[in-house]
N, C-alpha and C. Protein backbone atom coordinates (compact mmCIF):
# COMPACT_ATOMS: atom_id res chain seq x y z
N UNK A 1 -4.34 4.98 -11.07
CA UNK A 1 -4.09 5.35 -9.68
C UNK A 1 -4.31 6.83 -9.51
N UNK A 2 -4.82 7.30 -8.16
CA UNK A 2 -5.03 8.75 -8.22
C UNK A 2 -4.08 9.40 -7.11
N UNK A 3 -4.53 8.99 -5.98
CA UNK A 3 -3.45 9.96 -5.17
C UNK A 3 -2.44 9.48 -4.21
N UNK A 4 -1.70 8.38 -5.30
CA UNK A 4 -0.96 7.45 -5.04
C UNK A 4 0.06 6.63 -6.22
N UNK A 5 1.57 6.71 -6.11
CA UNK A 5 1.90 5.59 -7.33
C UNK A 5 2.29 4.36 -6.26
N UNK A 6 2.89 3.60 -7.02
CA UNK A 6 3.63 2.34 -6.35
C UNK A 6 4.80 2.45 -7.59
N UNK A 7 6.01 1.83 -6.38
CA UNK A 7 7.59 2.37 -6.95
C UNK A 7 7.73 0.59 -7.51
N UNK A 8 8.06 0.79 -8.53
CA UNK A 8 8.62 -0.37 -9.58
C UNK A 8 9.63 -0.63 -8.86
N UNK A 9 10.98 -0.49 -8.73
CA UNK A 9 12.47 -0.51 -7.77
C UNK A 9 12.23 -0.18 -6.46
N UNK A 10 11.24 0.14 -5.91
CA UNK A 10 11.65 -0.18 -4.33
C UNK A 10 10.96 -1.55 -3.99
N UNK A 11 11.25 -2.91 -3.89
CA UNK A 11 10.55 -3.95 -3.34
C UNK A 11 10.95 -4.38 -2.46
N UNK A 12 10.12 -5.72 -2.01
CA UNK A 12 10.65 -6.10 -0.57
C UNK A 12 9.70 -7.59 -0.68
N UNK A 13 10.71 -8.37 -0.20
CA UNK A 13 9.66 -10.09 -0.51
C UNK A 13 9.47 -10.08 0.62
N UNK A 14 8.15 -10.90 0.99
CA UNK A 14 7.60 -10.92 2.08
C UNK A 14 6.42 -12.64 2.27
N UNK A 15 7.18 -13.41 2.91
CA UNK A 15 6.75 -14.87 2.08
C UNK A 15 6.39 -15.34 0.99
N UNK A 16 7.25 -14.97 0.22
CA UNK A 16 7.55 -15.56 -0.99
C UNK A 16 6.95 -14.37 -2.20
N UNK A 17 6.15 -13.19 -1.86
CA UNK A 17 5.14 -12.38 -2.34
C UNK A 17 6.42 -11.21 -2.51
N UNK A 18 6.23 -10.21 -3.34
CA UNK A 18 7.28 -9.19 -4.18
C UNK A 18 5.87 -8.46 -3.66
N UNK A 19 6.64 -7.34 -2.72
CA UNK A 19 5.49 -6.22 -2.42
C UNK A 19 6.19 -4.59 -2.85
N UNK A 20 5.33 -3.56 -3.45
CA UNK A 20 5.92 -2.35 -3.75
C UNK A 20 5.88 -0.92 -2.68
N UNK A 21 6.33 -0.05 -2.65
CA UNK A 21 6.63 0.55 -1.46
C UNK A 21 5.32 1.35 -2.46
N UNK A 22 4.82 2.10 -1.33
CA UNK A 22 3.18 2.93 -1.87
C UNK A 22 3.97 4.79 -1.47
N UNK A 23 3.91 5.73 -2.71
CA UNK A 23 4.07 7.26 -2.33
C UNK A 23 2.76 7.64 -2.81
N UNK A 24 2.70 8.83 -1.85
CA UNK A 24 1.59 9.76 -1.50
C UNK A 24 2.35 11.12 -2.38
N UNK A 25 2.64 11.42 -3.54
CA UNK A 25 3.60 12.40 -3.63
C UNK A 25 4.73 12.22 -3.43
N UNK A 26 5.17 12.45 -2.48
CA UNK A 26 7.17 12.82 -1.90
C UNK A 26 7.07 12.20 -0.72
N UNK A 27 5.88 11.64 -0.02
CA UNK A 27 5.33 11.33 1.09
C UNK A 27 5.34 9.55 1.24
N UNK A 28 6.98 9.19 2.19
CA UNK A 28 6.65 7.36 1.43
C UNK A 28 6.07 7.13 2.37
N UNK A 29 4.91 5.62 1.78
CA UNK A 29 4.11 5.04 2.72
C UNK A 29 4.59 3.51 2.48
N UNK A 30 3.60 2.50 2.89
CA UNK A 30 4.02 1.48 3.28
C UNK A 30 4.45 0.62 1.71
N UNK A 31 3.66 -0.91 2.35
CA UNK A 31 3.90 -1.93 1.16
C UNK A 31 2.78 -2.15 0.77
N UNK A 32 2.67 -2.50 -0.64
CA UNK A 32 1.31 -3.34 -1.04
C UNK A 32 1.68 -4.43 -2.37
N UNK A 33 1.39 -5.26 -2.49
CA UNK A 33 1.52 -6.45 -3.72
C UNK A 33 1.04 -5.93 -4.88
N UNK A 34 -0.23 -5.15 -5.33
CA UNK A 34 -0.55 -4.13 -6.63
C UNK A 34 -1.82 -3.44 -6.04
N UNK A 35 -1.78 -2.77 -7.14
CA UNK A 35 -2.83 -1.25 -7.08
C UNK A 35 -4.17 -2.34 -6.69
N UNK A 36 -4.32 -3.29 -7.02
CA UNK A 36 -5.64 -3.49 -6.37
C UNK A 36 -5.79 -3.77 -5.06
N UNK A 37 -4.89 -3.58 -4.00
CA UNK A 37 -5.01 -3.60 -2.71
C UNK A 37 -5.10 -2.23 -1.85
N UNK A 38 -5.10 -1.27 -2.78
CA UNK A 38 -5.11 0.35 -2.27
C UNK A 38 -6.48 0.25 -3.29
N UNK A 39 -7.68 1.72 -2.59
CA UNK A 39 -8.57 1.88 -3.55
C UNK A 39 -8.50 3.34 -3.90
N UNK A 40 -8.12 3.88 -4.68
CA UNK A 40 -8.36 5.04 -4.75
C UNK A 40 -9.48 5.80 -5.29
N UNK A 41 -10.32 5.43 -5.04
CA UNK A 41 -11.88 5.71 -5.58
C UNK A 41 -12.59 6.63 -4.85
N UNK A 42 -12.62 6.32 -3.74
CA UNK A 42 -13.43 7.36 -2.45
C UNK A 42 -11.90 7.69 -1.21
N UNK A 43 -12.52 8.60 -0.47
CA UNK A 43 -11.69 8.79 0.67
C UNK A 43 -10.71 8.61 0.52
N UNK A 44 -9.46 8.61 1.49
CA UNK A 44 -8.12 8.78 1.84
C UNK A 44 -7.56 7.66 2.26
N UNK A 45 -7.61 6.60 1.90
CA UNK A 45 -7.15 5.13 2.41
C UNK A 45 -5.86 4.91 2.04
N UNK A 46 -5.14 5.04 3.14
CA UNK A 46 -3.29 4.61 3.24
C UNK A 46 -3.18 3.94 3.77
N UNK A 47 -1.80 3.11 3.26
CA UNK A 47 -0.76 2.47 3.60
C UNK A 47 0.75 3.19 4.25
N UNK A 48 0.70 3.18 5.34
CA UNK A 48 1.91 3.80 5.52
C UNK A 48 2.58 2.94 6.81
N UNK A 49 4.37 3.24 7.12
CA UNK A 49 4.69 2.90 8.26
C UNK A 49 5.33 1.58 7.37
N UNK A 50 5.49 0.81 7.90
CA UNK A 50 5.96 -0.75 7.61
C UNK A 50 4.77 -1.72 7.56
N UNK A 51 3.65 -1.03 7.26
CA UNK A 51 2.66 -1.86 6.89
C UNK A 51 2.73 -2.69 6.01
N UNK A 52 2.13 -3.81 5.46
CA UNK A 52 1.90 -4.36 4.35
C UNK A 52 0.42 -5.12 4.58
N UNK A 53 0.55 -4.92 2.79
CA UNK A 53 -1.35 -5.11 2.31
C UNK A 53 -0.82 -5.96 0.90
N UNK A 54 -1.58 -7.53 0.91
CA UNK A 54 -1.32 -8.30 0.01
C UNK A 54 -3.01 -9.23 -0.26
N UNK A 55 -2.14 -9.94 -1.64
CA UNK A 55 -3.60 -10.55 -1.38
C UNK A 55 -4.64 -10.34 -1.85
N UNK A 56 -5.92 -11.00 -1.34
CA UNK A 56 -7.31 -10.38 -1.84
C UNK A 56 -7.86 -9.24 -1.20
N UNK A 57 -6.90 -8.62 -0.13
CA UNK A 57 -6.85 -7.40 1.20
C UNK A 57 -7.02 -6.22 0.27
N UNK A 58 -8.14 -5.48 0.43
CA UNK A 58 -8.35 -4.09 -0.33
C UNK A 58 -8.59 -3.10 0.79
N UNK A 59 -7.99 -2.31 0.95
CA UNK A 59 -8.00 -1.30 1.48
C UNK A 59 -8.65 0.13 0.97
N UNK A 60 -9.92 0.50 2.04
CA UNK A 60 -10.55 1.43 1.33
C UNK A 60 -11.56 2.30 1.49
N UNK A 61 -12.10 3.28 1.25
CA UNK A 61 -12.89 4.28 2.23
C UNK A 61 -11.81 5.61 3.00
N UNK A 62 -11.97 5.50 4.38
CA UNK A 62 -10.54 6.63 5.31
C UNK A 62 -9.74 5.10 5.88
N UNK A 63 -10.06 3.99 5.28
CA UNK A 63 -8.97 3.15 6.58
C UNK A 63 -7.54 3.31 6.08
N UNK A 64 -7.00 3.66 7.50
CA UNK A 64 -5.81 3.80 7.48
C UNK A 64 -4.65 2.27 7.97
N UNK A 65 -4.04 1.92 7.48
CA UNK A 65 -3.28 0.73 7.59
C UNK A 65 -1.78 1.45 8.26
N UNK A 66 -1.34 1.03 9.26
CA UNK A 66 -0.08 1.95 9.53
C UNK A 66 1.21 0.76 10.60
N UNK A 67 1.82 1.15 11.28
CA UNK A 67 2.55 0.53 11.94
C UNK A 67 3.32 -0.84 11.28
N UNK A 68 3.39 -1.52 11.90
CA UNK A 68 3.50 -3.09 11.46
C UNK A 68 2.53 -3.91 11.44
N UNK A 69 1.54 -3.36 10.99
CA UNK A 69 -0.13 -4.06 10.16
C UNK A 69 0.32 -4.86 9.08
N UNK A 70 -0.28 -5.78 9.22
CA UNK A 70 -0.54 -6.69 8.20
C UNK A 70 -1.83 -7.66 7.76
N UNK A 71 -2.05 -7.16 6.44
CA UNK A 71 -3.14 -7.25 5.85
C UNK A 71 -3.32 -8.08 4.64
């Protein structure tokens, strides 16, 4: 992961799916199910807000996922 972890102890089930809260630094952002739904390869692509990103859902490039998005 590069400019991003995912928190082991912060979770949250979300139909039946265990999703992890996504930090930017000190900076919390949303939910995602694992690192392969954030890309950290190119650009600035977040999760933030009460979003959640599960699934075969990759997020990636500048898209930004925010609010109560669900992906």
């Amino acid at each position: 992961m590069g400019n991003y972890t995912i928190s082991e102890t912060e979770i949250r089930e979300f139909c039946g799916i265990v999703l992890h809260r996504v930090y930017y630094g000190e900076k919390r952002g949303g939910w995602i199910e694992s690192v392969r739904n954030l890309s950290d390869e190119t650009g600035d692509a977040q999760v933030s807000g009460n979003a959640r990103v599960w699934g075969n859902a990759r997020v990636s490039g500048n898209a930004q996922v925010w609010g109560n998005a669900q992906v």
